[in-house]
C-alpha atoms as a PDB file:
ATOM      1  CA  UNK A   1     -14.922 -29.886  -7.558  1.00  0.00           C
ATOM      2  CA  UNK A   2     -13.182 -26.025  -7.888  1.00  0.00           C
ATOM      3  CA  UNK A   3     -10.696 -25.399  -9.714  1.00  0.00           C
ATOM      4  CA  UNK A   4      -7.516 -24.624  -8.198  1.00  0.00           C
ATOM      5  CA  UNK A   5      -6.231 -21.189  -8.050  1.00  0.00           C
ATOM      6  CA  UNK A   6      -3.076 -21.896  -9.949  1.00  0.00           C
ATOM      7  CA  UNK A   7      -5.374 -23.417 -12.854  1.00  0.00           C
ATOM      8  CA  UNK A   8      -7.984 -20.480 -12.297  1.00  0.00           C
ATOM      9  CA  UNK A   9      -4.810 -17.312 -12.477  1.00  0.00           C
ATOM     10  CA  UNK A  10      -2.975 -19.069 -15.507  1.00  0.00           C
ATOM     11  CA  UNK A  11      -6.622 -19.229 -17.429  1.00  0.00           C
ATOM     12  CA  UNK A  12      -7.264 -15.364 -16.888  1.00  0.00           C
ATOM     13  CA  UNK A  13      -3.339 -14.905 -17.831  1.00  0.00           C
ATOM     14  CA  UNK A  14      -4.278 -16.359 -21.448  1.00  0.00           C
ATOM     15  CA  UNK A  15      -7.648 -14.397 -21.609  1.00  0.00           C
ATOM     16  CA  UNK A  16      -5.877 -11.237 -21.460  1.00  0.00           C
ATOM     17  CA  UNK A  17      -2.869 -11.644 -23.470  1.00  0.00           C
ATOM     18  CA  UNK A  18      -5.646 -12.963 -26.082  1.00  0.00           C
ATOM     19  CA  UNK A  19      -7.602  -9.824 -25.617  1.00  0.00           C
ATOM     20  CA  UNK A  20      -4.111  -8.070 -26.153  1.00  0.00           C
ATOM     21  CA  UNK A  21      -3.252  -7.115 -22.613  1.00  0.00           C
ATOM     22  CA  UNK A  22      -0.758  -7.593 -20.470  1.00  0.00           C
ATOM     23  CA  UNK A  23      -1.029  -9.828 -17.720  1.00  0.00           C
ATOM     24  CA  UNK A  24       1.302 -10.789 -14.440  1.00  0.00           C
ATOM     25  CA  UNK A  25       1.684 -12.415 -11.117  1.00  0.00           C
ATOM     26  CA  UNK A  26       2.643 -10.130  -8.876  1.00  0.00           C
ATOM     27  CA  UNK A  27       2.300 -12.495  -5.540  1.00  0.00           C
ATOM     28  CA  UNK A  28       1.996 -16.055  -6.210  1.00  0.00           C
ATOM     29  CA  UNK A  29      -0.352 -17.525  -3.158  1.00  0.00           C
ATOM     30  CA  UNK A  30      -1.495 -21.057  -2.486  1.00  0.00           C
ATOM     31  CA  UNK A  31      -1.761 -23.152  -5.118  1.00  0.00           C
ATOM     32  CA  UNK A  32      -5.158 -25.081  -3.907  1.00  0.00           C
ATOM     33  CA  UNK A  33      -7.604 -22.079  -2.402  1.00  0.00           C
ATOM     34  CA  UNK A  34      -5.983 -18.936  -2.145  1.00  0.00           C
ATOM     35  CA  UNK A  35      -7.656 -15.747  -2.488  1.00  0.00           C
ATOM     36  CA  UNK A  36      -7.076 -13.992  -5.849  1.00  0.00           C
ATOM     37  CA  UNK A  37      -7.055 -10.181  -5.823  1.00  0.00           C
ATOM     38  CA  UNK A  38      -6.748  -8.034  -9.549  1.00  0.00           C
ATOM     39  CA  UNK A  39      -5.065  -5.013  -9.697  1.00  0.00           C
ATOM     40  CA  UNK A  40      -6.107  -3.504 -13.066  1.00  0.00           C
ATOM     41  CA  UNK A  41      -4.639  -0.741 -14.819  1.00  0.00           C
ATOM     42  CA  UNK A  42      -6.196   1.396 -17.653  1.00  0.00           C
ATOM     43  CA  UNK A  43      -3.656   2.863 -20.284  1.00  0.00           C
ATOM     44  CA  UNK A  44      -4.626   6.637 -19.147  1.00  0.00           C
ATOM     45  CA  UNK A  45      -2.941   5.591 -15.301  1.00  0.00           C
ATOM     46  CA  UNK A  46      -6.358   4.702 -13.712  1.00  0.00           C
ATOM     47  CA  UNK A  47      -6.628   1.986 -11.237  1.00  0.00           C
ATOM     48  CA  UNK A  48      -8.955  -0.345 -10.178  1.00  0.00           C
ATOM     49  CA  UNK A  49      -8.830  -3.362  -7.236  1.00  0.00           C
ATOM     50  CA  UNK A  50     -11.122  -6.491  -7.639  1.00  0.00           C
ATOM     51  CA  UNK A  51     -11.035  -8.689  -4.432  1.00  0.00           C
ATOM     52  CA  UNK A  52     -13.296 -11.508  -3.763  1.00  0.00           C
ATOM     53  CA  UNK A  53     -17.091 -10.947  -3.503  1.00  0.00           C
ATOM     54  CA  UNK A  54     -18.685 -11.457  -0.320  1.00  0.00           C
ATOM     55  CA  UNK A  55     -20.048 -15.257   0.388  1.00  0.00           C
ATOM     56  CA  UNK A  56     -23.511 -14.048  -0.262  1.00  0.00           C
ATOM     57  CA  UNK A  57     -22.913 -13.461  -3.884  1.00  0.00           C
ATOM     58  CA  UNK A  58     -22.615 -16.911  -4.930  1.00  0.00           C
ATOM     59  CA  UNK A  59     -25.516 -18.865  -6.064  1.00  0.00           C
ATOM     60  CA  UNK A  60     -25.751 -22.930  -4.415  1.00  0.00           C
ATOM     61  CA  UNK A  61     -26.369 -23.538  -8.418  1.00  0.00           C
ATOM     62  CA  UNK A  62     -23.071 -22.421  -9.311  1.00  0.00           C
ATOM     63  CA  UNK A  63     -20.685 -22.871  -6.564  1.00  0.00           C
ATOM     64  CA  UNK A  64     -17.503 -22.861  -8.948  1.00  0.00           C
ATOM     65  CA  UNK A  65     -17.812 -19.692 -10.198  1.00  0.00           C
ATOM     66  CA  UNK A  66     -14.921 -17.023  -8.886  1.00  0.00           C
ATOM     67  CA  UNK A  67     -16.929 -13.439  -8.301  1.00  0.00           C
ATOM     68  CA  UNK A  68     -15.425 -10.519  -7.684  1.00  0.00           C
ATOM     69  CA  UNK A  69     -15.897  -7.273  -5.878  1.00  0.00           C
ATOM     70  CA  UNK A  70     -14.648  -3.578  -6.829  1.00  0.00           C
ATOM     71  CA  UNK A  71     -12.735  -2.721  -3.882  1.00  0.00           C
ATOM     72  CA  UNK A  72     -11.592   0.633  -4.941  1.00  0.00           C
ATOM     73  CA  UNK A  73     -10.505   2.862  -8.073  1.00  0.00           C
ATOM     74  CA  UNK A  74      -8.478   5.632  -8.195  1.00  0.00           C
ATOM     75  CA  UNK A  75      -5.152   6.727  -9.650  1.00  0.00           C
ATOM     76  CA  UNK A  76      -3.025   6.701  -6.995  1.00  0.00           C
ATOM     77  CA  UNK A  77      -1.487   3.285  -6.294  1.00  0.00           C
ATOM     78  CA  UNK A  78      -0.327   3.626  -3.163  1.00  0.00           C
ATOM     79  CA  UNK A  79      -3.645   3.163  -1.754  1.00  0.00           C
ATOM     80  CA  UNK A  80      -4.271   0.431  -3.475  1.00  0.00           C
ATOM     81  CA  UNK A  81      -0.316  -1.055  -2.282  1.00  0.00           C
ATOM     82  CA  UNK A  82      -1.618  -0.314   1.560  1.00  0.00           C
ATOM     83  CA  UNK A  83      -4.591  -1.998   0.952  1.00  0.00           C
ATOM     84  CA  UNK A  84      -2.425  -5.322  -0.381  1.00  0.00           C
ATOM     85  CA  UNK A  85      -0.016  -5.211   1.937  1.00  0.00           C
ATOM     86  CA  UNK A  86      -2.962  -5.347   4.764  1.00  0.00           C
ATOM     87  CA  UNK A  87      -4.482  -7.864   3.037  1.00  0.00           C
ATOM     88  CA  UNK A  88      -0.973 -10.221   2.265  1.00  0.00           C
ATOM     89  CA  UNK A  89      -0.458  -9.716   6.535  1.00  0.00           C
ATOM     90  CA  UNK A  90      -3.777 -10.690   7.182  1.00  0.00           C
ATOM     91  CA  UNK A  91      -3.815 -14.246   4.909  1.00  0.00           C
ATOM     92  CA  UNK A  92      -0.600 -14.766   3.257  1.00  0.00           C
ATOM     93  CA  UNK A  93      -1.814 -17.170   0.781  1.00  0.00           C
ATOM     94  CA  UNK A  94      -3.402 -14.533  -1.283  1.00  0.00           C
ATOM     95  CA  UNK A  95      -2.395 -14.218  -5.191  1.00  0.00           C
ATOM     96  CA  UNK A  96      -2.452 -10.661  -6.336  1.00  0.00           C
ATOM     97  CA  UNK A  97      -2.375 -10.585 -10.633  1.00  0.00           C
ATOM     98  CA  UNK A  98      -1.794  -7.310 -12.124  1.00  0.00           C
ATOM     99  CA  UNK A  99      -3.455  -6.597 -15.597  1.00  0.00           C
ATOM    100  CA  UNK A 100      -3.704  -4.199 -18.459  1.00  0.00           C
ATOM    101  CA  UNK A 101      -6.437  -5.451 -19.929  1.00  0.00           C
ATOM    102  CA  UNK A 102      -6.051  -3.287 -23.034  1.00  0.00           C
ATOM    103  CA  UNK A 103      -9.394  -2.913 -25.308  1.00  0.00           C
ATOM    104  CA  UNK A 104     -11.531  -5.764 -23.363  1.00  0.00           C
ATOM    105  CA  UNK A 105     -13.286  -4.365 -20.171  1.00  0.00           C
ATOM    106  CA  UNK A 106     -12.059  -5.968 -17.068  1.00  0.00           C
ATOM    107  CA  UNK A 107     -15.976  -6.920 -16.538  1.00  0.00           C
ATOM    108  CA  UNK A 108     -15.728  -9.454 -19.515  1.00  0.00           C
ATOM    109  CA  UNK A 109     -12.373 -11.255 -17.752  1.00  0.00           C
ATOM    110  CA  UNK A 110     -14.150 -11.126 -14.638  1.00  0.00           C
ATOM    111  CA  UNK A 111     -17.107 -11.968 -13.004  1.00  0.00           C
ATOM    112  CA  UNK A 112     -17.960  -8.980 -11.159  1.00  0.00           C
ATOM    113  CA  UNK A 113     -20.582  -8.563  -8.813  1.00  0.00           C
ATOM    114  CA  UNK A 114     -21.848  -5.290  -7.330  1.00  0.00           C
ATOM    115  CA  UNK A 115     -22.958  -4.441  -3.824  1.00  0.00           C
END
């Protein structure tokens, strides 16, 4: 059985405010299965977008694990605000969490696959 999104957002809310970040909801989605997407910001104004990994990334072992992609990085957030709002018209049951993860690298919040 997966746990639901709701459960799955509030845990990484609590695993960055104990790491001494900042954490928020910026688009609540569907409670059961929807799609989580991370907008992390580093204290020097850098960006990065986390979006789910690709199907292929998950091992039949482990099929309750949430993986996630890099979808981009930058510092300007507009690109990263398109690339939400094409997502949100696309499936509007996505979440979209915004985080400063402060000293902790977004890697040890996340599991984050590469391509």
């Amino acid at each position: 059985m997966r746990v639901t999104t709701d459960l799955w957002v509030s845990a990484l809310l609590r695993r960055v405010f104990g790491a001494g970040g900042f954490a928020a909801v910026v688009k609540r989605g569907a409670t059961e299965a929807g799609a989580v997407f991370v907008l992390a910001r580093g204290r020097m104004g850098e960006i990065a977008l986390f979006g789910p990994a690709p199907q292929t990334s998950y091992d039949s072992a482990k099929p309750d694990d949430r993986f996630f992609s890099l979808l981009g990085a930058g510092d300007d957030a507009s690109v990263f605000d398109g690339r939400l709002e094409r997502e949100k018209k696309f499936d509007p049951d996505i979440w979209v969490v915004e985080i400063e993860a402060g000293s902790v690298p977004v890697e040890e919040l996340l599991s984050v696959k590469s391509q």
